[in-house]
PDB file of N, CA and C in Angstrom:
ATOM      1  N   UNK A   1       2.285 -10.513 -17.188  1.00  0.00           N
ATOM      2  CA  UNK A   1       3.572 -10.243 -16.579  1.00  0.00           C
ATOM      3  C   UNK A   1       3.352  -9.508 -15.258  1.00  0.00           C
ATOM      4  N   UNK A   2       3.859  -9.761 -14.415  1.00  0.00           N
ATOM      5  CA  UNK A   2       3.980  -9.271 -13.009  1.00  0.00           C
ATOM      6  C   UNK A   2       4.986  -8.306 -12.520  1.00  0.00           C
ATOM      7  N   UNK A   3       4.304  -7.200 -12.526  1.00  0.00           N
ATOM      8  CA  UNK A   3       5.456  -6.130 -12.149  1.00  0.00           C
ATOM      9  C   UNK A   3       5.344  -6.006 -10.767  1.00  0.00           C
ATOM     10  N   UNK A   4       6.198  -5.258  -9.990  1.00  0.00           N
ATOM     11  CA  UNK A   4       6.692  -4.560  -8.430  1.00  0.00           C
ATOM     12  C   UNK A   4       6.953  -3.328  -7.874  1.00  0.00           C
ATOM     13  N   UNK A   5       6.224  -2.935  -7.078  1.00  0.00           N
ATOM     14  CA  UNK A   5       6.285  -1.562  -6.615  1.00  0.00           C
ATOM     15  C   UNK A   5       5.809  -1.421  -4.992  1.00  0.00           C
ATOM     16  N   UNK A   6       6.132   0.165  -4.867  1.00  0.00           N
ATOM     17  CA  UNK A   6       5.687   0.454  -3.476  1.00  0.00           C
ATOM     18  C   UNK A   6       4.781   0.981  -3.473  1.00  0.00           C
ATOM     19  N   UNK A   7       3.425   0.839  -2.707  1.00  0.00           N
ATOM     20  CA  UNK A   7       2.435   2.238  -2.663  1.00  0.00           C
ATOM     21  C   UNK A   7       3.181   3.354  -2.175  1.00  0.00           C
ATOM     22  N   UNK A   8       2.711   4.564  -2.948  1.00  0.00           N
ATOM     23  CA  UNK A   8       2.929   5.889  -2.925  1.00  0.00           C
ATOM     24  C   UNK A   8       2.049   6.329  -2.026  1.00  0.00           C
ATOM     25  N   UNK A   9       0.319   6.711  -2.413  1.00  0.00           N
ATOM     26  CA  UNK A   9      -0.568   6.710  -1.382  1.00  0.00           C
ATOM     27  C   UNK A   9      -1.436   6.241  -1.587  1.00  0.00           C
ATOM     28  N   UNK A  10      -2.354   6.574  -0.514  1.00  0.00           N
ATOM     29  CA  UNK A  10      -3.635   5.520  -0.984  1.00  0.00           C
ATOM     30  C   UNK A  10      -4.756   6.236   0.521  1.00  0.00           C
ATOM     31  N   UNK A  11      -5.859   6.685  -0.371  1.00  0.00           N
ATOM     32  CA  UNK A  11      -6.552   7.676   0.377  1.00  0.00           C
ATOM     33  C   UNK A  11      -8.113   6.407   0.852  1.00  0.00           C
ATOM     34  N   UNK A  12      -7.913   6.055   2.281  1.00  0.00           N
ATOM     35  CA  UNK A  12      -9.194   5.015   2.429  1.00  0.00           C
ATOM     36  C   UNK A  12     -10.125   5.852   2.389  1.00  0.00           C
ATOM     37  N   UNK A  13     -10.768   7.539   1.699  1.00  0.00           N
ATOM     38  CA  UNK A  13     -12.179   7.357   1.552  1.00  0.00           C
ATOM     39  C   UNK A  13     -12.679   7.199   0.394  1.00  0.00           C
ATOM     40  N   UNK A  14     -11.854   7.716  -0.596  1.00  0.00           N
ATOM     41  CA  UNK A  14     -12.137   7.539  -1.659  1.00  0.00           C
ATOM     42  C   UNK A  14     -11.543   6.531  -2.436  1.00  0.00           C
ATOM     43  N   UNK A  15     -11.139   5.734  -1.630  1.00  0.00           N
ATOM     44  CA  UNK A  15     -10.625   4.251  -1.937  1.00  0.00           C
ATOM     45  C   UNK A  15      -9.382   4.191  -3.371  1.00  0.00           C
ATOM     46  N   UNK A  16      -8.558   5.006  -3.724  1.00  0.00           N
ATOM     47  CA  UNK A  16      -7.972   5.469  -5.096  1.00  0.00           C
ATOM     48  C   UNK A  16      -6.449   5.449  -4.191  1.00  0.00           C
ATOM     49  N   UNK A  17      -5.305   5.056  -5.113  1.00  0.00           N
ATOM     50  CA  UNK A  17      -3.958   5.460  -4.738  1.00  0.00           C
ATOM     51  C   UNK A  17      -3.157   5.259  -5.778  1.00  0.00           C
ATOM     52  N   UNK A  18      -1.466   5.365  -5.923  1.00  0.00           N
ATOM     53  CA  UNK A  18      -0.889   5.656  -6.706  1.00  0.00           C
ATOM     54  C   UNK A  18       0.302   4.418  -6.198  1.00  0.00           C
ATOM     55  N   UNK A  19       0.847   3.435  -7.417  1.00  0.00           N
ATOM     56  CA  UNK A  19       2.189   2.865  -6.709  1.00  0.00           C
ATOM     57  C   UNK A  19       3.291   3.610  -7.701  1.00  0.00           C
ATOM     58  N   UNK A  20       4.135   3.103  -6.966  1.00  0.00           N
ATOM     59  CA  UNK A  20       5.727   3.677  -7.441  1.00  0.00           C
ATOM     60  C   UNK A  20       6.147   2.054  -7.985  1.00  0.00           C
ATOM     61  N   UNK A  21       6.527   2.299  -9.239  1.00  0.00           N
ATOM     62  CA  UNK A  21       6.937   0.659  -9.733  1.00  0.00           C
ATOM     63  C   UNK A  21       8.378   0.962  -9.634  1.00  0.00           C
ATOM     64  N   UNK A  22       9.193  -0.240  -9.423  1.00  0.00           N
ATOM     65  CA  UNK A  22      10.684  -0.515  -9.061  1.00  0.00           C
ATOM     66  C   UNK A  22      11.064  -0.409 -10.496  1.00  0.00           C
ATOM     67  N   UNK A  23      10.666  -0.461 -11.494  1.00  0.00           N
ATOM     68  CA  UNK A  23      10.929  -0.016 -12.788  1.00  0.00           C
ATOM     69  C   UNK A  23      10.938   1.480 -13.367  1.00  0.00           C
ATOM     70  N   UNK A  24      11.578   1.936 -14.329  1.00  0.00           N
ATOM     71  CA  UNK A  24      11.780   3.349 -14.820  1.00  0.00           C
ATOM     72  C   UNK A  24       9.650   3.707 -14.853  1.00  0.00           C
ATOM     73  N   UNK A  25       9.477   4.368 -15.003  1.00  0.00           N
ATOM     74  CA  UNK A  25       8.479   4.688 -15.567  1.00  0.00           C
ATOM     75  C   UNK A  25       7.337   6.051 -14.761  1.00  0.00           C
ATOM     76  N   UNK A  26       6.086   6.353 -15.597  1.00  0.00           N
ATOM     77  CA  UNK A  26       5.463   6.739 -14.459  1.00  0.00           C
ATOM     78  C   UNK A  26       4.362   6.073 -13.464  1.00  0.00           C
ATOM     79  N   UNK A  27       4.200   6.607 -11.889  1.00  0.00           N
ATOM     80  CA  UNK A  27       3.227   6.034 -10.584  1.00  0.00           C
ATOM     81  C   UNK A  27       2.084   5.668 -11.837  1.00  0.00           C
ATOM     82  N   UNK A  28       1.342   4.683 -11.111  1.00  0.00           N
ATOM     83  CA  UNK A  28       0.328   3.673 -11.577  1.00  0.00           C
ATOM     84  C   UNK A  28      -0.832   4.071 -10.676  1.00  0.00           C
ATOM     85  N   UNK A  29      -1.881   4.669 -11.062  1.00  0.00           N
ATOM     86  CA  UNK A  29      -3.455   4.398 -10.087  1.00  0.00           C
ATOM     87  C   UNK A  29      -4.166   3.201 -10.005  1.00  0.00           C
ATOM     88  N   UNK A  30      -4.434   3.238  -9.032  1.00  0.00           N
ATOM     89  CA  UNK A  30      -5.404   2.062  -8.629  1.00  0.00           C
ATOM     90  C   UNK A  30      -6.373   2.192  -7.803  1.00  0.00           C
ATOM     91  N   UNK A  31      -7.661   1.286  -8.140  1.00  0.00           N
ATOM     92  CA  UNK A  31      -8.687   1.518  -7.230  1.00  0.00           C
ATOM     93  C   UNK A  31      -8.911   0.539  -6.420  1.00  0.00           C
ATOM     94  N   UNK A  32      -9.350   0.763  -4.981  1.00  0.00           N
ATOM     95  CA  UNK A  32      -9.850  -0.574  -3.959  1.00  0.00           C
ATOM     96  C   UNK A  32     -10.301  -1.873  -4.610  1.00  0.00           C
ATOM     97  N   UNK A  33     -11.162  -1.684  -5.393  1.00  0.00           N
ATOM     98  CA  UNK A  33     -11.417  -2.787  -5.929  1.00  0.00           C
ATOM     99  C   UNK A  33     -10.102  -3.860  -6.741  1.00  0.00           C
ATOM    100  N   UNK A  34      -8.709  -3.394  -6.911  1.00  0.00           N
ATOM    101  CA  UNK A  34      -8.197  -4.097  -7.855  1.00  0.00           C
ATOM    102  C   UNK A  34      -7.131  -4.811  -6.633  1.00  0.00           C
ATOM    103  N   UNK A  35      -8.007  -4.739  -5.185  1.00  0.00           N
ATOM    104  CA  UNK A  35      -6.555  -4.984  -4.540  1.00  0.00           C
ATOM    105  C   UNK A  35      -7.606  -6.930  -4.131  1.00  0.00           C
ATOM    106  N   UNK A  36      -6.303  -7.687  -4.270  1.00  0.00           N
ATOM    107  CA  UNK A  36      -6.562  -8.985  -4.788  1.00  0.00           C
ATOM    108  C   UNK A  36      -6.220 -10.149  -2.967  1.00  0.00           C
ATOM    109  N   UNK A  37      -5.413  -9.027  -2.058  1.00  0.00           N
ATOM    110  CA  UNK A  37      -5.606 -10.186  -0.875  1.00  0.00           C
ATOM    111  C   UNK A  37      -6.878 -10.351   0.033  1.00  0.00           C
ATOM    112  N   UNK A  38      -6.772 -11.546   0.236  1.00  0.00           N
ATOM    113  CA  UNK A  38      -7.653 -12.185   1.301  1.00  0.00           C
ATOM    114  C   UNK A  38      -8.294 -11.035   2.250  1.00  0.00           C
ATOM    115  N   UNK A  39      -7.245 -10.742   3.269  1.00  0.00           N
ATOM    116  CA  UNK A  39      -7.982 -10.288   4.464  1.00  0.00           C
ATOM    117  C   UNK A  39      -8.529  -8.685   4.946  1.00  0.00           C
ATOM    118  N   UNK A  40      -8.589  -8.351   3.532  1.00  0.00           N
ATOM    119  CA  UNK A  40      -9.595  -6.647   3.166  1.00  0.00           C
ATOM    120  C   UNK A  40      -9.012  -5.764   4.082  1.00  0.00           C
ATOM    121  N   UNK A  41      -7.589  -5.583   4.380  1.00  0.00           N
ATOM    122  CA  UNK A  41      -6.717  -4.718   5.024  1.00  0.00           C
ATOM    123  C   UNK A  41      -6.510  -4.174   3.939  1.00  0.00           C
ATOM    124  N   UNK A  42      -6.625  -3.048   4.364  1.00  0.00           N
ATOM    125  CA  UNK A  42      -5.859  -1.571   3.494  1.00  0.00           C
ATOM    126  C   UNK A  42      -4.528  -1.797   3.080  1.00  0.00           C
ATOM    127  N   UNK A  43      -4.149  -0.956   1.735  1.00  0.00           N
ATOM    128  CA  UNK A  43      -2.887  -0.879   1.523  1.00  0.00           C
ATOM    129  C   UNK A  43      -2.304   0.138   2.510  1.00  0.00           C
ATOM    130  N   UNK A  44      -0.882   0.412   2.746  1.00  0.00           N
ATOM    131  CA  UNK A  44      -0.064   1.225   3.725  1.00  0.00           C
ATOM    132  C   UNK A  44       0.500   1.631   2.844  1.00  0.00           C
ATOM    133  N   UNK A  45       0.941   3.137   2.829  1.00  0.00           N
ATOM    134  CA  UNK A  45       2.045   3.839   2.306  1.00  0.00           C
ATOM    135  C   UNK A  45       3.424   3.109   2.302  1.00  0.00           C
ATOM    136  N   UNK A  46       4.383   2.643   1.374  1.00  0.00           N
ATOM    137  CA  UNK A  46       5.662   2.066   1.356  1.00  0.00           C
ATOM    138  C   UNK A  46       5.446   1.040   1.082  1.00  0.00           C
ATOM    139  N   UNK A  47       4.207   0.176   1.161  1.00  0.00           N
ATOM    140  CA  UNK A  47       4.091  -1.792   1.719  1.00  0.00           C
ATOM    141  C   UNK A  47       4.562  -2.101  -0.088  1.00  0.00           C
ATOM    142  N   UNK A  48       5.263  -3.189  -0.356  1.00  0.00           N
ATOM    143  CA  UNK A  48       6.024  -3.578  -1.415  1.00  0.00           C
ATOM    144  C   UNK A  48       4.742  -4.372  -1.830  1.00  0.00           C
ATOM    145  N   UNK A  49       4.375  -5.068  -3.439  1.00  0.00           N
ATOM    146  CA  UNK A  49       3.520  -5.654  -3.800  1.00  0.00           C
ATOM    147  C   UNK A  49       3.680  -6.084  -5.018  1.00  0.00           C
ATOM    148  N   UNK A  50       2.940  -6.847  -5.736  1.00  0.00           N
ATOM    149  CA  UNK A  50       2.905  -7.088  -7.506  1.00  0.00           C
ATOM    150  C   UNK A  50       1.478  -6.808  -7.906  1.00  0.00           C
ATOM    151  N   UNK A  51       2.120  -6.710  -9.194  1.00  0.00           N
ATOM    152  CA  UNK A  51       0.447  -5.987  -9.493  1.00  0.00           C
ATOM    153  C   UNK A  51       0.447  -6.471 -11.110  1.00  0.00           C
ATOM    154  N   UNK A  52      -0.565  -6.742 -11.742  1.00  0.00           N
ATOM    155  CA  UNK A  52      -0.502  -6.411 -13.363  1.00  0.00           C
ATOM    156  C   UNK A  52      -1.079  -5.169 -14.033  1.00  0.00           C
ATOM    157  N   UNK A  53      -0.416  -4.799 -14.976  1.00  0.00           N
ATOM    158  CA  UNK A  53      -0.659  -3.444 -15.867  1.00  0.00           C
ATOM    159  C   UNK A  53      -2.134  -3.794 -16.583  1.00  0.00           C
ATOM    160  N   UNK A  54      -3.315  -2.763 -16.558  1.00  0.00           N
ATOM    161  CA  UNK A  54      -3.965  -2.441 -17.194  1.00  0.00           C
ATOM    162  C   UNK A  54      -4.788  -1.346 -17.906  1.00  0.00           C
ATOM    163  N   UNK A  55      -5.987  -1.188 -18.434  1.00  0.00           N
ATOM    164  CA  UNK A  55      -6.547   0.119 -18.164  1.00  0.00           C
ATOM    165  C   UNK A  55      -7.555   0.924 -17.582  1.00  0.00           C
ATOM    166  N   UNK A  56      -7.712   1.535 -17.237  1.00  0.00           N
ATOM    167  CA  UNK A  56      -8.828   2.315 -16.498  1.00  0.00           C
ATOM    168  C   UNK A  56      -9.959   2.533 -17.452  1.00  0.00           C
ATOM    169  N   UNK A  57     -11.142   2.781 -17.070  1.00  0.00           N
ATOM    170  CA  UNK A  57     -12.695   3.235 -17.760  1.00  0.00           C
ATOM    171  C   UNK A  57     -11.970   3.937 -19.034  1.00  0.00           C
ATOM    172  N   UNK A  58     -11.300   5.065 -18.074  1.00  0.00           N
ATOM    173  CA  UNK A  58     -10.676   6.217 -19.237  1.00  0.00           C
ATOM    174  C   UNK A  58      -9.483   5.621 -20.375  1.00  0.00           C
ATOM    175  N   UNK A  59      -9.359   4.575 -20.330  1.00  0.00           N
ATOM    176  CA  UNK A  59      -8.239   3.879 -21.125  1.00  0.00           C
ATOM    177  C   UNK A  59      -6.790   4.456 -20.709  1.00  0.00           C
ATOM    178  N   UNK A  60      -6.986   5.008 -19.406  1.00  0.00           N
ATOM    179  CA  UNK A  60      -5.711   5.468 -18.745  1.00  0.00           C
ATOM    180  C   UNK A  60      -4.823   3.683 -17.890  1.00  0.00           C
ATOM    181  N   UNK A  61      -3.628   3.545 -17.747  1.00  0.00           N
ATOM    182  CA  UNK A  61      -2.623   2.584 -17.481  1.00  0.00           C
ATOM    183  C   UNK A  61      -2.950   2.683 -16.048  1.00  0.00           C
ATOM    184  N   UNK A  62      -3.209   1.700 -15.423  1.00  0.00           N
ATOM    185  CA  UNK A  62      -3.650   1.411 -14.304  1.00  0.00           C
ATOM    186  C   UNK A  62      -3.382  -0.347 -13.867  1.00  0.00           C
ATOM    187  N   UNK A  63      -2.645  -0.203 -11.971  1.00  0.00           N
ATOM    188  CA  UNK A  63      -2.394  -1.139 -11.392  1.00  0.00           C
ATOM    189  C   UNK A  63      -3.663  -2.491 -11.323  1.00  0.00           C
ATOM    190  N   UNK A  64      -3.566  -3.182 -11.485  1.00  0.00           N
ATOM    191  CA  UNK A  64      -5.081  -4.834 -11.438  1.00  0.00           C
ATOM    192  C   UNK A  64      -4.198  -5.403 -10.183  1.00  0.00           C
ATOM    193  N   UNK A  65      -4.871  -6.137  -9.788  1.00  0.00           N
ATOM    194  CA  UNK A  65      -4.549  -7.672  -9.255  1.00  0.00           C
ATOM    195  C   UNK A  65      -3.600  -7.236  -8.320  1.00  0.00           C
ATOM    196  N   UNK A  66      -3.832  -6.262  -7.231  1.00  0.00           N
ATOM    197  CA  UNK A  66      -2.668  -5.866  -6.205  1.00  0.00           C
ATOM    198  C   UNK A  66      -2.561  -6.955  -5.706  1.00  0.00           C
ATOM    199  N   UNK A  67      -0.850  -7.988  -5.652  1.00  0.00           N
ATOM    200  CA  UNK A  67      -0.891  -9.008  -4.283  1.00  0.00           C
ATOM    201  C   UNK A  67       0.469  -8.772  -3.050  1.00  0.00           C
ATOM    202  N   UNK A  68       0.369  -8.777  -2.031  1.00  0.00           N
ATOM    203  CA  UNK A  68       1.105  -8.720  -0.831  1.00  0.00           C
ATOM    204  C   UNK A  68       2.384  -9.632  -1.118  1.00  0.00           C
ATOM    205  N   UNK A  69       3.481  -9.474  -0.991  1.00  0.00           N
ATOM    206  CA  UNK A  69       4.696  -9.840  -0.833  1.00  0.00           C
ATOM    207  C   UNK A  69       4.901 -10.200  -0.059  1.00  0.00           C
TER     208      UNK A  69
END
């Protein structure tokens, strides 16, 4: 299932950020690696996206498959 949100932030050194999903709930982390477009541009604070729910190492709920809107 494909959820929607805004990045919150997203720190390029340590490559880690947080989205805000358009749904009730709580911000989602994500790491550089889970971001899924083509042309290896950074996420931007606000930029709208879909993402799927998964989990982190830590079995913590975490953003996969970031794609551009």
């Amino acid at each position: 299932m494909k959820y929607f949100g805004t990045i919150k932030t997203f720190d390029s050194a340590t490559g880690h950020g947080e989205i805000k999903p358009e749904t009730p709930g709580n911000d989602l982390r994500f790491e550089r690696s889970a971001i899924a477009w083509g042309d290896k541009s950074e996420p931007t604070v606000g930029q709208r996206l879909s993402y799927d729910v998964g989990q982190d190492k830590d079995r913590q709920p975490c953003a996969l498959n970031l794609q551009t809107l």
